[in-house]
PDB file of N, CA and C in Angstrom:
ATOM      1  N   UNK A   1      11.218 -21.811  16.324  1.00  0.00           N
ATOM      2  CA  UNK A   1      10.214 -20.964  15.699  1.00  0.00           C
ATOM      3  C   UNK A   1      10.897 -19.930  14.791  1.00  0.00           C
ATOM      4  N   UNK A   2      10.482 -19.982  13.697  1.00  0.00           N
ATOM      5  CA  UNK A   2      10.881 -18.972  12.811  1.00  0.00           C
ATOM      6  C   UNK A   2      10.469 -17.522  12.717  1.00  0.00           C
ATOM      7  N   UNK A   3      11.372 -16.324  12.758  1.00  0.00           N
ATOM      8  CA  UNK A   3      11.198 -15.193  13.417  1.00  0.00           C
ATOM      9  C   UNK A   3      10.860 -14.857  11.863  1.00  0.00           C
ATOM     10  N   UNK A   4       9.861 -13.901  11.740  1.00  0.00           N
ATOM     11  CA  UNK A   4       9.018 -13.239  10.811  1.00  0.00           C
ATOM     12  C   UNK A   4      10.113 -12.118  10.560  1.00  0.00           C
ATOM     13  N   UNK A   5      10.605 -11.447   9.581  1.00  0.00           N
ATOM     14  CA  UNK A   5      11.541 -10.272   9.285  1.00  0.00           C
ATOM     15  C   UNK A   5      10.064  -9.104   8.628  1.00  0.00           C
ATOM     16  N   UNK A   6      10.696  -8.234   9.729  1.00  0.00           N
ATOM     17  CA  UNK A   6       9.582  -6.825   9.610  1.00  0.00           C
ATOM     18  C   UNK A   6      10.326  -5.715   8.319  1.00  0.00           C
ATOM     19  N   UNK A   7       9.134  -5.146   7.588  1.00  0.00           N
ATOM     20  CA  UNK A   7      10.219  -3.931   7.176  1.00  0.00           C
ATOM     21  C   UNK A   7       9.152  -2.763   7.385  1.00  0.00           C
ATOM     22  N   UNK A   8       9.571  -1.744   6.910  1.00  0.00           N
ATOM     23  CA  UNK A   8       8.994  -0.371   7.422  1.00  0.00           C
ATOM     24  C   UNK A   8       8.801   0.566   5.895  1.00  0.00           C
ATOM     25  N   UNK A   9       7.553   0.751   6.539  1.00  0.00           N
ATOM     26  CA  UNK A   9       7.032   1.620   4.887  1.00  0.00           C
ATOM     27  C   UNK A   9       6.079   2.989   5.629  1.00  0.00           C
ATOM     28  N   UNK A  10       5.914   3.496   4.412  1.00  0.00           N
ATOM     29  CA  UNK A  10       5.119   4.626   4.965  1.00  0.00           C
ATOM     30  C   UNK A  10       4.000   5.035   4.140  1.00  0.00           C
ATOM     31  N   UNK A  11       2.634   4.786   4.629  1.00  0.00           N
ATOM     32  CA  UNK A  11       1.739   5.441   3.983  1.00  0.00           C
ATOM     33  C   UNK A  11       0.831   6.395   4.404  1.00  0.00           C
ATOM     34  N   UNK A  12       1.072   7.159   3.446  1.00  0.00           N
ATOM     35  CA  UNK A  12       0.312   8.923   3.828  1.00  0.00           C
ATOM     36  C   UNK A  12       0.929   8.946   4.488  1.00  0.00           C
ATOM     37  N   UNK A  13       2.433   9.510   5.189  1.00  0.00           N
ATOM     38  CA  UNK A  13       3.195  10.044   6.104  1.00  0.00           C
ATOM     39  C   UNK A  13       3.411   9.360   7.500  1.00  0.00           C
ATOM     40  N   UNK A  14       2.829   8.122   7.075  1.00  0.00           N
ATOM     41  CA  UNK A  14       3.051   7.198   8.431  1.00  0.00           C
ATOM     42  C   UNK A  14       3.263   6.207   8.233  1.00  0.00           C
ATOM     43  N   UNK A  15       4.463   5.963   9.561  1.00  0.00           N
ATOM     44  CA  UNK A  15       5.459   4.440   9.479  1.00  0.00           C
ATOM     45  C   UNK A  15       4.957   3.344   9.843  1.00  0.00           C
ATOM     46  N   UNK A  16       4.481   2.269   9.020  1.00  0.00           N
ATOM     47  CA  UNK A  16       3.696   1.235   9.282  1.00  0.00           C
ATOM     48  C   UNK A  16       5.117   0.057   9.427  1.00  0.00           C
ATOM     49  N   UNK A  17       5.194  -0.985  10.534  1.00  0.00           N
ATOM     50  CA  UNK A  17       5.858  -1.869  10.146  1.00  0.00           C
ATOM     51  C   UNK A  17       5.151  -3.205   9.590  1.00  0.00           C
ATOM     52  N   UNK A  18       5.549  -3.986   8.476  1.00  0.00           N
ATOM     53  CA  UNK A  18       4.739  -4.920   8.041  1.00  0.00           C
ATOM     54  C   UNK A  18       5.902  -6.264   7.813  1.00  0.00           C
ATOM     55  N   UNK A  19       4.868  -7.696   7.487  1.00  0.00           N
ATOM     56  CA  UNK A  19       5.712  -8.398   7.209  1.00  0.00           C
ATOM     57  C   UNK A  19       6.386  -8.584   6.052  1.00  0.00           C
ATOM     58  N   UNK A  20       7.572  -9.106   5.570  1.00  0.00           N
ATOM     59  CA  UNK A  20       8.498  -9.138   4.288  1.00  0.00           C
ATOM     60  C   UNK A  20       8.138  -9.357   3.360  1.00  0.00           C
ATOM     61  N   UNK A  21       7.484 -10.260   3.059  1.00  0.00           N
ATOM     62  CA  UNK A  21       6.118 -10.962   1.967  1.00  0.00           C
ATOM     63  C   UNK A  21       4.917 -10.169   1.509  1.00  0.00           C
ATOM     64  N   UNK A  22       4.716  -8.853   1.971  1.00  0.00           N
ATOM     65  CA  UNK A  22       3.664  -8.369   2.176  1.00  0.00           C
ATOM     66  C   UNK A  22       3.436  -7.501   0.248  1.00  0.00           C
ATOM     67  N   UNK A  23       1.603  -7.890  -0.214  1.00  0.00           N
ATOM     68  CA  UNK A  23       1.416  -7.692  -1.427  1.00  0.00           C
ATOM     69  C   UNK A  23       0.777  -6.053  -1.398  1.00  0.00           C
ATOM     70  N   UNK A  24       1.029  -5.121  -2.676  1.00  0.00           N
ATOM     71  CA  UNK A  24      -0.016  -3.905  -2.291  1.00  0.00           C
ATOM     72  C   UNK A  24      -1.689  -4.679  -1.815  1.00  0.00           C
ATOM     73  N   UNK A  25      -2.272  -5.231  -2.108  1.00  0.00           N
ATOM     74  CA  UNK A  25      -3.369  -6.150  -1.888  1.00  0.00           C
ATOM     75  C   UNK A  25      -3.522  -6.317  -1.099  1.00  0.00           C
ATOM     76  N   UNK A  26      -2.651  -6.862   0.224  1.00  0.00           N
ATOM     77  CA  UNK A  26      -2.724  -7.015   1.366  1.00  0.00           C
ATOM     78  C   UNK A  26      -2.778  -5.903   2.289  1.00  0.00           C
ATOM     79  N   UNK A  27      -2.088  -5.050   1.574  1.00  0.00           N
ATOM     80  CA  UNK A  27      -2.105  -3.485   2.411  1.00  0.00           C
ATOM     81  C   UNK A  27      -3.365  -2.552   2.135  1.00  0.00           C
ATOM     82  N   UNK A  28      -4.170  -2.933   1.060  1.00  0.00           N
ATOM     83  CA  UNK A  28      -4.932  -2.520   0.771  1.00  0.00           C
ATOM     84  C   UNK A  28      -6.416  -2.914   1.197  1.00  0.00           C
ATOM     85  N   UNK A  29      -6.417  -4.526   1.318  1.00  0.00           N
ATOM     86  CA  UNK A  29      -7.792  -5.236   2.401  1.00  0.00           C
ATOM     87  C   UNK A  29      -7.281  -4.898   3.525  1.00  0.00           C
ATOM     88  N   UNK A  30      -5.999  -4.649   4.603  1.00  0.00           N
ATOM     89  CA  UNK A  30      -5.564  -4.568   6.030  1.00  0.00           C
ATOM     90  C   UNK A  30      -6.559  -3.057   6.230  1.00  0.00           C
ATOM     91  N   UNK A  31      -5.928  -2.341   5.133  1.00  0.00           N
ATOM     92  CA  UNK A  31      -6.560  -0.685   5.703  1.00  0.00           C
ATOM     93  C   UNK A  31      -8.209  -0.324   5.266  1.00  0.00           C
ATOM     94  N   UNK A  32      -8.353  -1.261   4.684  1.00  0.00           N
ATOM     95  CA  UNK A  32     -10.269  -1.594   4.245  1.00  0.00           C
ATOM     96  C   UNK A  32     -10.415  -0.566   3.299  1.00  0.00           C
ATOM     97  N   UNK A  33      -9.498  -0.551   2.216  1.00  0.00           N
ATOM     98  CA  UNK A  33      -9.412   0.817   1.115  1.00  0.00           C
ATOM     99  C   UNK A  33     -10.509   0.632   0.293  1.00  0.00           C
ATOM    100  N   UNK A  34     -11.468   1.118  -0.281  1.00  0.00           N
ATOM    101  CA  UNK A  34     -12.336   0.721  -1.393  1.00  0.00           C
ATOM    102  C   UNK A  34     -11.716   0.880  -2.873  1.00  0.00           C
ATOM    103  N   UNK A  35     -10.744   0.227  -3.131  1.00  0.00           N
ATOM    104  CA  UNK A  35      -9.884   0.022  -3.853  1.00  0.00           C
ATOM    105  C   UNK A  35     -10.666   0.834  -5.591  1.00  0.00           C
ATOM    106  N   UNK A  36     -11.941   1.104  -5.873  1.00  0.00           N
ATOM    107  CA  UNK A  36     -12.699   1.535  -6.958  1.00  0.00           C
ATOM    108  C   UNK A  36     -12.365   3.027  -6.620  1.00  0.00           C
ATOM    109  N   UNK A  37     -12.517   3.627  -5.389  1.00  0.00           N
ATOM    110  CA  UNK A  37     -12.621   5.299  -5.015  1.00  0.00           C
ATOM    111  C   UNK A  37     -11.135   5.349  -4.698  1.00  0.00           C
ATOM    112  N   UNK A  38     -10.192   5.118  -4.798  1.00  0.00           N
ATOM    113  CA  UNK A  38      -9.091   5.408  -4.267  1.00  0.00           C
ATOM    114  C   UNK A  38      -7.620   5.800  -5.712  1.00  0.00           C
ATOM    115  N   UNK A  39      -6.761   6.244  -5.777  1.00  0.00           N
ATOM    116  CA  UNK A  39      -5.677   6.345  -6.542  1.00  0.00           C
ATOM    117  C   UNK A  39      -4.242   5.810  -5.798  1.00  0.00           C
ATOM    118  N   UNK A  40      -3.935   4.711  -6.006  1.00  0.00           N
ATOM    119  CA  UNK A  40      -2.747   4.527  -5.406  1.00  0.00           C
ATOM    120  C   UNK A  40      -1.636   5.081  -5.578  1.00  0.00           C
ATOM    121  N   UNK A  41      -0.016   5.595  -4.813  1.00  0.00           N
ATOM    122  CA  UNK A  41       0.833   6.095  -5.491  1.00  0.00           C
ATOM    123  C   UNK A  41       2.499   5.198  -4.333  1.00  0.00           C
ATOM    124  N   UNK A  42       3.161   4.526  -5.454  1.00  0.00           N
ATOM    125  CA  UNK A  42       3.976   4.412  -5.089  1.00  0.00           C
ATOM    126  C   UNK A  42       5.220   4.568  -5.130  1.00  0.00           C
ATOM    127  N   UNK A  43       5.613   5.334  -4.234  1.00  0.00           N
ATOM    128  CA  UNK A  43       7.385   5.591  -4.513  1.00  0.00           C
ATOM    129  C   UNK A  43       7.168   6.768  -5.899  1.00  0.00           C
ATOM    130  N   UNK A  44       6.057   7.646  -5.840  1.00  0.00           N
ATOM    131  CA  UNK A  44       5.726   8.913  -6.759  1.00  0.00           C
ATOM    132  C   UNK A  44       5.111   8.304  -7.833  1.00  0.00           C
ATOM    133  N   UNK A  45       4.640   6.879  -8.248  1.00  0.00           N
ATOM    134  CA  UNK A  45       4.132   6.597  -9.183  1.00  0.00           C
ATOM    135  C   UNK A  45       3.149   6.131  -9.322  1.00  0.00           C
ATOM    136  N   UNK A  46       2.044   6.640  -9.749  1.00  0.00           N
ATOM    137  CA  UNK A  46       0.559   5.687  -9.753  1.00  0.00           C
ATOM    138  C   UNK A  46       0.589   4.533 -10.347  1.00  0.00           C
ATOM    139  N   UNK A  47       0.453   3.395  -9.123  1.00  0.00           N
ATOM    140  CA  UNK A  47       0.341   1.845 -10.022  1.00  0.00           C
ATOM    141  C   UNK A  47      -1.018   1.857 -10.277  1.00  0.00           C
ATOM    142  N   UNK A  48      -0.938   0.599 -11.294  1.00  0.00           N
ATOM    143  CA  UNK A  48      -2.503   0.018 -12.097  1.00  0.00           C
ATOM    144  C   UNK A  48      -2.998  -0.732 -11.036  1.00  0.00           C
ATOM    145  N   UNK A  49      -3.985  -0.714 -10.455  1.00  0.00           N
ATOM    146  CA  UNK A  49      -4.904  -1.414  -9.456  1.00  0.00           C
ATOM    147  C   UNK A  49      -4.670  -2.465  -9.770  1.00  0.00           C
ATOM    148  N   UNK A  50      -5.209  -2.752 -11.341  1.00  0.00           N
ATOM    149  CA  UNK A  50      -5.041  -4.204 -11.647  1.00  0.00           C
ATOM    150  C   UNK A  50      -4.058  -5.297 -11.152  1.00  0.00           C
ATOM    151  N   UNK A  51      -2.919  -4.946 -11.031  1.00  0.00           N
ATOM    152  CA  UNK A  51      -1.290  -5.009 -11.155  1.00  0.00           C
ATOM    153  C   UNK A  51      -1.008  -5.154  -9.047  1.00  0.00           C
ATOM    154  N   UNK A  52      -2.342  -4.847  -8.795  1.00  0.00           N
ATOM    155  CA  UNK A  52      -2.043  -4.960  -7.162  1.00  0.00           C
ATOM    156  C   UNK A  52      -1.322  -5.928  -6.234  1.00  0.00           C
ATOM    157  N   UNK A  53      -1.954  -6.986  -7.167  1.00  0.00           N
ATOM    158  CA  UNK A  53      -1.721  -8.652  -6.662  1.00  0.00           C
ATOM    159  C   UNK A  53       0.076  -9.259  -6.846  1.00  0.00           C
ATOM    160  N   UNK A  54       0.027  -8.187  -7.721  1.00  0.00           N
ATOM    161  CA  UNK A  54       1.557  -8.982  -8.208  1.00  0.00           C
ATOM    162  C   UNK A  54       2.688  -8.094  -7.690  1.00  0.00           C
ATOM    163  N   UNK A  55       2.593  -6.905  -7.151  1.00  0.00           N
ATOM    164  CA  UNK A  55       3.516  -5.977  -6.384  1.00  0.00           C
ATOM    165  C   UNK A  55       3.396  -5.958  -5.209  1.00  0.00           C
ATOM    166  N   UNK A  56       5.371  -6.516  -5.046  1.00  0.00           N
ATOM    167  CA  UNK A  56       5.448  -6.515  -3.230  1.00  0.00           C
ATOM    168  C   UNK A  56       5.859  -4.990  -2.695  1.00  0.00           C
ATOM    169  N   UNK A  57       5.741  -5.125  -1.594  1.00  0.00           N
ATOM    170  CA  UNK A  57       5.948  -3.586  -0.987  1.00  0.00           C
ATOM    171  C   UNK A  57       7.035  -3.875  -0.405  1.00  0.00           C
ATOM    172  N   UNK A  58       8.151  -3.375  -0.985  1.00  0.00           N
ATOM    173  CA  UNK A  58       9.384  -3.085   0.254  1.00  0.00           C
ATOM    174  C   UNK A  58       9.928  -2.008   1.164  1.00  0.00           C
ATOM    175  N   UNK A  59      10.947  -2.682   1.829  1.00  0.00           N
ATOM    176  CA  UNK A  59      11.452  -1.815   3.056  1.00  0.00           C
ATOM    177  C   UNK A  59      11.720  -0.232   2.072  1.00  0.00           C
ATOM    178  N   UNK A  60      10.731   0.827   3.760  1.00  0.00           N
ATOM    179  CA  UNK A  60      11.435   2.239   2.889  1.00  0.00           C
ATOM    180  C   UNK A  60      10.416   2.793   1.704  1.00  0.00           C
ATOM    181  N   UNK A  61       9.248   1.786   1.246  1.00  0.00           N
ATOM    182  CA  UNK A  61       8.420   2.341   0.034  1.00  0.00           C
ATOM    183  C   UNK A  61       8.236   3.471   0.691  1.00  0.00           C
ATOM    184  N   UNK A  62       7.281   4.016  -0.073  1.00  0.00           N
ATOM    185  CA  UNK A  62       6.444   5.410   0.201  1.00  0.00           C
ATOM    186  C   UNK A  62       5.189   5.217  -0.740  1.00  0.00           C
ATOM    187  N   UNK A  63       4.303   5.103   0.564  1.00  0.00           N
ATOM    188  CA  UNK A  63       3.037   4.798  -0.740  1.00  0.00           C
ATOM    189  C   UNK A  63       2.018   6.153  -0.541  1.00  0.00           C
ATOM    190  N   UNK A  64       1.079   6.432  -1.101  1.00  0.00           N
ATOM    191  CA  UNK A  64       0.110   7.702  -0.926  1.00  0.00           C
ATOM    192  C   UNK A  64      -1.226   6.866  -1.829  1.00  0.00           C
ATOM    193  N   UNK A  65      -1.933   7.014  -0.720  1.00  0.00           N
ATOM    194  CA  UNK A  65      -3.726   6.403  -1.159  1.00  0.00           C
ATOM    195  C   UNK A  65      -4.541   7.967  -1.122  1.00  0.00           C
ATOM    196  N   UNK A  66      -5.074   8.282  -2.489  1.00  0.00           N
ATOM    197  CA  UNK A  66      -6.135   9.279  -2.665  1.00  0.00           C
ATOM    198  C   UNK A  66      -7.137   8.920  -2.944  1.00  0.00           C
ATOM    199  N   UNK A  67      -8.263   9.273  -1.875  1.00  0.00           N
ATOM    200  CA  UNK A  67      -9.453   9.314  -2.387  1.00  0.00           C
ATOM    201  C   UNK A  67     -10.170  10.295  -3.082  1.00  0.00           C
ATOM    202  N   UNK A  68     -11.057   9.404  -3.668  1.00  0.00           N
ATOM    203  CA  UNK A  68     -11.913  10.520  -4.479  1.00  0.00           C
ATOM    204  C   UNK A  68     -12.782  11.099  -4.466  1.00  0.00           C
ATOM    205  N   UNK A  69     -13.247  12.121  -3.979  1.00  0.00           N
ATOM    206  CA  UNK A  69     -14.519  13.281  -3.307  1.00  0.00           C
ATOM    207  C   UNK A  69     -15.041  13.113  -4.244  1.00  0.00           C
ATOM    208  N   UNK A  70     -16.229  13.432  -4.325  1.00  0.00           N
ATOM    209  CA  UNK A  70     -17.050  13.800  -5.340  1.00  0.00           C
ATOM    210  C   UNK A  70     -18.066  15.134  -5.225  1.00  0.00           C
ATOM    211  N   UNK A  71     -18.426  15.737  -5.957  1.00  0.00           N
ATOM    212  CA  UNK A  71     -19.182  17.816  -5.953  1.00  0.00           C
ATOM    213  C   UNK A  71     -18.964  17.820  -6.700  1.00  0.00           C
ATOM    214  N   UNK A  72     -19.727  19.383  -6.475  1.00  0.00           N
ATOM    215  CA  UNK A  72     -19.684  20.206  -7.700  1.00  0.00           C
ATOM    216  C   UNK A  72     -19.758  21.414  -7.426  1.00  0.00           C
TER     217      UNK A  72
END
């Protein structure tokens, strides 16, 4: 049986371990993000939503998900 290799990321200040292969996309349906209300940030940089599918997350990222309140 082939052993799955874990790596370790952190979003919003907490250490998630995930599998090696793993897409922002996948991290993003796992945590049920409403991907329209949200600002992604990785490793200090806001990626393009669009662009979700095609970026892997590696060991050590640092990601930050903002949502967006709305008032007045």
């Amino acid at each position: 049986m082939k052993k799955i290799k874990k790596i370790k990321i952190r979003v919003n200040g907490k250490v998630k371990s995930i599998s090696k292969d793993y897409k922002m996309s996948d991290l993003v349906k796992n945590l049920k993000i409403p991907i329209k209300k949200v600002a992604i940030e990785l490793n200090q940089e806001i990626i393009d939503k669009k662009k979700i599918n095609k970026i892997y997350v590696k060991n050590n990222d640092k990601i930050e998900i903002v949502h967006f309140i709305g008032g007045g």
